[in-house]
N, C-alpha and C. Protein backbone atom coordinates (compact mmCIF):
# COMPACT_ATOMS: atom_id res chain seq x y z
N UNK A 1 19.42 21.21 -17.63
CA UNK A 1 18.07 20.72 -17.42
C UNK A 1 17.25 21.87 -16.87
N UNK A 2 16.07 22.09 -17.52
CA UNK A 2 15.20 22.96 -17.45
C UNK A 2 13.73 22.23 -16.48
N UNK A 3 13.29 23.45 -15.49
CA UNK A 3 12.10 22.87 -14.77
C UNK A 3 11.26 23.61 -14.67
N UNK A 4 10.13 23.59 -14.76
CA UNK A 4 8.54 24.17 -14.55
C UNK A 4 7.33 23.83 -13.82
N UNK A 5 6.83 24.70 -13.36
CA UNK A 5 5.89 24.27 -12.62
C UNK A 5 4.40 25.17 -13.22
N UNK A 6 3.43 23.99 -13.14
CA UNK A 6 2.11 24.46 -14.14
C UNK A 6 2.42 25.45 -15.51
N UNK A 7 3.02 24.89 -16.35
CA UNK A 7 3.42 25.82 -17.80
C UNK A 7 2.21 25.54 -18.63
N UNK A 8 1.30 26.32 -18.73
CA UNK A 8 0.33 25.67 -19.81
C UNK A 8 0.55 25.30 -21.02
N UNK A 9 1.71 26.05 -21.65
CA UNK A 9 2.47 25.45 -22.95
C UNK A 9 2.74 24.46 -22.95
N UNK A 10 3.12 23.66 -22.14
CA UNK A 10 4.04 22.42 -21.80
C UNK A 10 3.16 21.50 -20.85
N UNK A 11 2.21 21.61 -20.84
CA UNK A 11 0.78 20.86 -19.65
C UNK A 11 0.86 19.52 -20.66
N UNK A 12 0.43 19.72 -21.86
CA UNK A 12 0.07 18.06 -22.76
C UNK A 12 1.07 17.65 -23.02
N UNK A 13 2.60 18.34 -23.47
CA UNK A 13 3.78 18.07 -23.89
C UNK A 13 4.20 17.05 -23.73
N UNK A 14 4.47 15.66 -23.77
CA UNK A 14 5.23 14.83 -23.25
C UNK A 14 6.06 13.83 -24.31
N UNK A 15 7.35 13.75 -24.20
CA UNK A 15 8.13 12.81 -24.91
C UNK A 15 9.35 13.76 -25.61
N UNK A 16 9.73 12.71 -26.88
CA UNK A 16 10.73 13.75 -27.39
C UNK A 16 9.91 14.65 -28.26
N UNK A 17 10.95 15.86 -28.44
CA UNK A 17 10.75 16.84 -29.58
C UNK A 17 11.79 17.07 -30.81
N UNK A 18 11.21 16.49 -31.76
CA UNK A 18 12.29 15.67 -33.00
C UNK A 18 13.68 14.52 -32.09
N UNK A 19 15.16 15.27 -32.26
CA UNK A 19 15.83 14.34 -31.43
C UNK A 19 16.83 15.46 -30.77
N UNK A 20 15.61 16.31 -30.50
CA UNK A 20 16.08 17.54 -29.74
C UNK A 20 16.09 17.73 -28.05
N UNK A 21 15.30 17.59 -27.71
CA UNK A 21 14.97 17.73 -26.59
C UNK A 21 13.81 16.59 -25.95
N UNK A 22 13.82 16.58 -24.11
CA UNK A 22 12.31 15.53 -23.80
C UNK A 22 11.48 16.44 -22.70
N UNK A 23 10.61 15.92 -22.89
CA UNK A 23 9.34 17.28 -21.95
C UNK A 23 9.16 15.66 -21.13
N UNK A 24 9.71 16.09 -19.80
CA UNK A 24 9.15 14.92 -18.81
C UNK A 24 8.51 15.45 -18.09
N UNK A 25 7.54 14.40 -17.35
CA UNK A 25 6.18 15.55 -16.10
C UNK A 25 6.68 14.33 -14.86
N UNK A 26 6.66 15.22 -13.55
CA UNK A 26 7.31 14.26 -12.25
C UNK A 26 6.33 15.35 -11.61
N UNK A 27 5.09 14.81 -11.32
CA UNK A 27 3.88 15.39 -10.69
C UNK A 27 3.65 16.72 -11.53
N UNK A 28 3.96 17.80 -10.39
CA UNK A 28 3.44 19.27 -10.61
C UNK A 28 4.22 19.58 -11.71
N UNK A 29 5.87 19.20 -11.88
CA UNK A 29 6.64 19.83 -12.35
C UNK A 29 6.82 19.26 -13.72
N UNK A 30 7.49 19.96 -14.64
CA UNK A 30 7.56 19.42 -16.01
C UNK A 30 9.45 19.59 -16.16
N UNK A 31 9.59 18.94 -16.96
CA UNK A 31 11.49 19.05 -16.41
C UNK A 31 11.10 18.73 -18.55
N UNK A 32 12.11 19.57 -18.76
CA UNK A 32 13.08 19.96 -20.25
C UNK A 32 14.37 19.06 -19.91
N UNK A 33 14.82 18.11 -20.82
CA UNK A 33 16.09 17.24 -21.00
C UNK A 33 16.62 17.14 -22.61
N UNK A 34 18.02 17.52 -22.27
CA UNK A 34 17.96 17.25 -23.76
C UNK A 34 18.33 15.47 -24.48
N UNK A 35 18.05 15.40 -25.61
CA UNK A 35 18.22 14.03 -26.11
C UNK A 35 19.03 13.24 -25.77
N UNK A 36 18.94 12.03 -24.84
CA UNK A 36 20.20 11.22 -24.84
C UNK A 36 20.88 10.41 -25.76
N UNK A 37 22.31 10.55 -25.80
CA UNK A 37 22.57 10.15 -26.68
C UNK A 37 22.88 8.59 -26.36
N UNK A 38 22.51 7.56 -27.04
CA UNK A 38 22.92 6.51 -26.72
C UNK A 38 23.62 5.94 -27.40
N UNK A 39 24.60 6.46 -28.42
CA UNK A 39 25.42 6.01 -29.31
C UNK A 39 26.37 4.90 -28.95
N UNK A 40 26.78 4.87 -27.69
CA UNK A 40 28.09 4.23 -27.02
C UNK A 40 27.40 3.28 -25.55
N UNK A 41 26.61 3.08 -25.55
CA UNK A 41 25.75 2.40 -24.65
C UNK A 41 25.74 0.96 -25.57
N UNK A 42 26.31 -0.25 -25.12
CA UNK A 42 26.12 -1.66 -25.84
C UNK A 42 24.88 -2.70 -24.72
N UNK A 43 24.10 -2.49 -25.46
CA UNK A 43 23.17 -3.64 -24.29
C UNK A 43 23.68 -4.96 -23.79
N UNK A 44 23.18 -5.58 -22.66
CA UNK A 44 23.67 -6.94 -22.56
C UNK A 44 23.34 -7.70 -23.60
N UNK A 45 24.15 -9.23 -22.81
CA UNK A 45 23.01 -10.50 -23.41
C UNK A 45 21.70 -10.46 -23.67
N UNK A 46 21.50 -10.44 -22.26
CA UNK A 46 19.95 -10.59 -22.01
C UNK A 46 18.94 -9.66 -22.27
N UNK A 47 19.57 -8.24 -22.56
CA UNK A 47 19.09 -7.44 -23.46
C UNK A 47 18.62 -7.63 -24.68
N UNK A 48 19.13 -7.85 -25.45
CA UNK A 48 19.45 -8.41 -26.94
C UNK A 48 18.42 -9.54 -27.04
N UNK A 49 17.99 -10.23 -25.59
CA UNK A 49 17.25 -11.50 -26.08
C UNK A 49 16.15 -11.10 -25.89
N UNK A 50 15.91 -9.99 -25.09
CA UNK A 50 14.53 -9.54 -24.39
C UNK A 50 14.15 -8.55 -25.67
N UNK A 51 14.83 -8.06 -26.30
CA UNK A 51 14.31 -7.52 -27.62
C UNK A 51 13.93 -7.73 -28.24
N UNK A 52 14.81 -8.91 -28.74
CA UNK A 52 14.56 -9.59 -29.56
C UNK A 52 12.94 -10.83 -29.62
N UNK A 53 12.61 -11.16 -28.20
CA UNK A 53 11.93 -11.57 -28.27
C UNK A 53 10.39 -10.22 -27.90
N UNK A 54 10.55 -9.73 -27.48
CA UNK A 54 9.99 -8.28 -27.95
C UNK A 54 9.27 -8.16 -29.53
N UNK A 55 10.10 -8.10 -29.68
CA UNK A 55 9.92 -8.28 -31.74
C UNK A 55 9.22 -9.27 -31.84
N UNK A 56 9.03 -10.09 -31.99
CA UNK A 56 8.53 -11.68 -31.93
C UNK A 56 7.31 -11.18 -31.39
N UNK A 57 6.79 -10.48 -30.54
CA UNK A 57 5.50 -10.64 -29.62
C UNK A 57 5.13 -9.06 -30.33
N UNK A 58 5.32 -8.46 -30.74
CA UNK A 58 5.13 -7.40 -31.95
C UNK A 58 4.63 -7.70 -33.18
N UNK A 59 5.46 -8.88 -33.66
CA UNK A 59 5.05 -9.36 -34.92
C UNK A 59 3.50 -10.18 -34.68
N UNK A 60 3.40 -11.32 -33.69
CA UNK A 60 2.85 -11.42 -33.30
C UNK A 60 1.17 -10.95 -33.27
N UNK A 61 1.11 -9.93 -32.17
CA UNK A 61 0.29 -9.32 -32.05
C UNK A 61 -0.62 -8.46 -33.10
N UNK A 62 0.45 -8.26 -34.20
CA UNK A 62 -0.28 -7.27 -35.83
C UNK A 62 -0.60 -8.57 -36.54
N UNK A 63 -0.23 -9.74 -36.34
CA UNK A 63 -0.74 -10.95 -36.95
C UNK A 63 -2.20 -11.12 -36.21
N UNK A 64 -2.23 -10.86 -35.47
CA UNK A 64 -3.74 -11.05 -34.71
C UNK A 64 -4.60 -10.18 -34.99
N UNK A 65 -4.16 -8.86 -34.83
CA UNK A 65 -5.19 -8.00 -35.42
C UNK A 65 -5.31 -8.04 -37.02
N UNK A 66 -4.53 -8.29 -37.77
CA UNK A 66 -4.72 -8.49 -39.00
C UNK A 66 -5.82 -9.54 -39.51
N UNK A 67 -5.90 -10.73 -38.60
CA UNK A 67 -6.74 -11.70 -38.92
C UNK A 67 -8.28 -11.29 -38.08
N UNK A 68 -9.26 -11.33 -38.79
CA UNK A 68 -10.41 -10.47 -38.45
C UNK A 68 -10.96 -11.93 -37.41
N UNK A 69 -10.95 -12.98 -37.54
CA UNK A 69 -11.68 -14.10 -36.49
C UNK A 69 -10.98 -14.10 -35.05
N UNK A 70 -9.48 -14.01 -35.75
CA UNK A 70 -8.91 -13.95 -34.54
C UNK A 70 -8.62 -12.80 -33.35
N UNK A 71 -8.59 -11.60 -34.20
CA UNK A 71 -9.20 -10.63 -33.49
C UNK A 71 -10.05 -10.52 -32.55
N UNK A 72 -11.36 -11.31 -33.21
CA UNK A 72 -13.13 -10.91 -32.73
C UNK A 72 -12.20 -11.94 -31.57
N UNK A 73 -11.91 -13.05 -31.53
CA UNK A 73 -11.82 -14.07 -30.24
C UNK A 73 -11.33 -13.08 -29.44
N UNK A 74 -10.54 -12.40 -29.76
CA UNK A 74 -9.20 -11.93 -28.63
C UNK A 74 -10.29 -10.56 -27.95
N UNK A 75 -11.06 -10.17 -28.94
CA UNK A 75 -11.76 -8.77 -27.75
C UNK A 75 -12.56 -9.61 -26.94
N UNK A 76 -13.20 -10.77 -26.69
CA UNK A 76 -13.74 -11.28 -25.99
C UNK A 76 -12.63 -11.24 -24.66
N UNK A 77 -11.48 -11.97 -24.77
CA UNK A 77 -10.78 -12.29 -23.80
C UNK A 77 -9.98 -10.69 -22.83
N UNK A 78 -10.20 -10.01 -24.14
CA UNK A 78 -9.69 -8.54 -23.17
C UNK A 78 -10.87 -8.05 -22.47
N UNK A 79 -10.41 -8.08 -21.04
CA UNK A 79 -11.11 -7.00 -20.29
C UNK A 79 -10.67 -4.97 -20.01
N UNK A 80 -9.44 -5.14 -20.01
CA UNK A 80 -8.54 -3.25 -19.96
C UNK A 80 -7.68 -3.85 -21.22
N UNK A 81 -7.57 -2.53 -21.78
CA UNK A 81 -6.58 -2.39 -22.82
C UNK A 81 -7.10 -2.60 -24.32
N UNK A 82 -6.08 -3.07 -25.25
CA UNK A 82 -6.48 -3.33 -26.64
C UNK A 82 -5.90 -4.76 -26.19
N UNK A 83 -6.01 -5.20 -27.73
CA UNK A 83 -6.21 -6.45 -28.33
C UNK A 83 -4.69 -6.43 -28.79
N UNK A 84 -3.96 -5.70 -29.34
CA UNK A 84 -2.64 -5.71 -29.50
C UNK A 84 -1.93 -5.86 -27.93
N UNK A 85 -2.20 -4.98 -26.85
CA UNK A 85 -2.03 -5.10 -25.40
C UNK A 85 -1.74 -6.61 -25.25
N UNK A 86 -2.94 -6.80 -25.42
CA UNK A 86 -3.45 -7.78 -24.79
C UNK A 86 -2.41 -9.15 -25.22
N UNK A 87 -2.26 -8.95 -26.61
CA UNK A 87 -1.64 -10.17 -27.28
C UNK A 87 0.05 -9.91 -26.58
N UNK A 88 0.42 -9.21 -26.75
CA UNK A 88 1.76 -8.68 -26.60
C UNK A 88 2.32 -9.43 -25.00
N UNK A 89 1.24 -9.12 -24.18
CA UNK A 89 1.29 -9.53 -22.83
C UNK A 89 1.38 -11.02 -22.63
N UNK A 90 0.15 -11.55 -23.60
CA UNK A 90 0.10 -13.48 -23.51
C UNK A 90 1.15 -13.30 -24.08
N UNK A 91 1.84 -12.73 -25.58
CA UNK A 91 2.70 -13.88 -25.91
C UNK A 91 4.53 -14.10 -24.95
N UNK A 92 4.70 -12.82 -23.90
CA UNK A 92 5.70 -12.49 -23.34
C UNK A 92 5.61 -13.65 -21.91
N UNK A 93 4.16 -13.59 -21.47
CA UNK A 93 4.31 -14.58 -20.54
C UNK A 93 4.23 -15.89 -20.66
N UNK A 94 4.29 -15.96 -22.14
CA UNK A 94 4.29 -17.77 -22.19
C UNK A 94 6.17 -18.13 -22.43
N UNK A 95 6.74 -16.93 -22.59
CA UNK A 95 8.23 -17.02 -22.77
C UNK A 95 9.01 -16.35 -21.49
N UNK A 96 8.26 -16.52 -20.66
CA UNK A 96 8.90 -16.04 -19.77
C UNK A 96 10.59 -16.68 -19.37
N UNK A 97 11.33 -16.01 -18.50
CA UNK A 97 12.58 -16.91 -18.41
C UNK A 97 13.59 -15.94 -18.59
């Protein structure tokens, strides 16, 4: 693991780079990681359900922006964020559990 402090190369950098390496920022410093591999990592149950319903509130949400009325309703109701945000958020807290 690689660390830096103010690199201007690496100032906007953030995330992975292909499935090579990750440019993380922890304040001043910028930290180099390389890709984790998660090949052998099995999620839980409740993993699997929280994804899954994840997906569901994904699908969701491009159904809303896709529909142009229902859209226009939904920027009314957003105050921060988008309209995809926004949907993603109602439809997770009505499944809460």
């Amino acid at each position: 693991m690689a660390t830096s402090e103010n690199n201007f190369l690496l100032y906007n950098v953030r995330g992975q780079l292909g499935k090579q390496i990750v440019v993380k920022h922890y304040g001043d410093k910028i930290v180099i990681t390389a890709y984790p591999d998660m090949t052998r990592v099995k999620p839980s149950a409740k993993q699997k359900k929280r994804r899954a319903l994840f997906t569901e509130a994904v699908v969701y949400a491009k159904a809303i922006i896709a529909d142009p009325e229902l859209n226009e309703l939904y920027k009314t109701e957003v105050r921060k964020g988008t309209v995809y945000n926004y949907a993603i958020k109602e439809f997770m807290k009505a499944f809460r559990g």
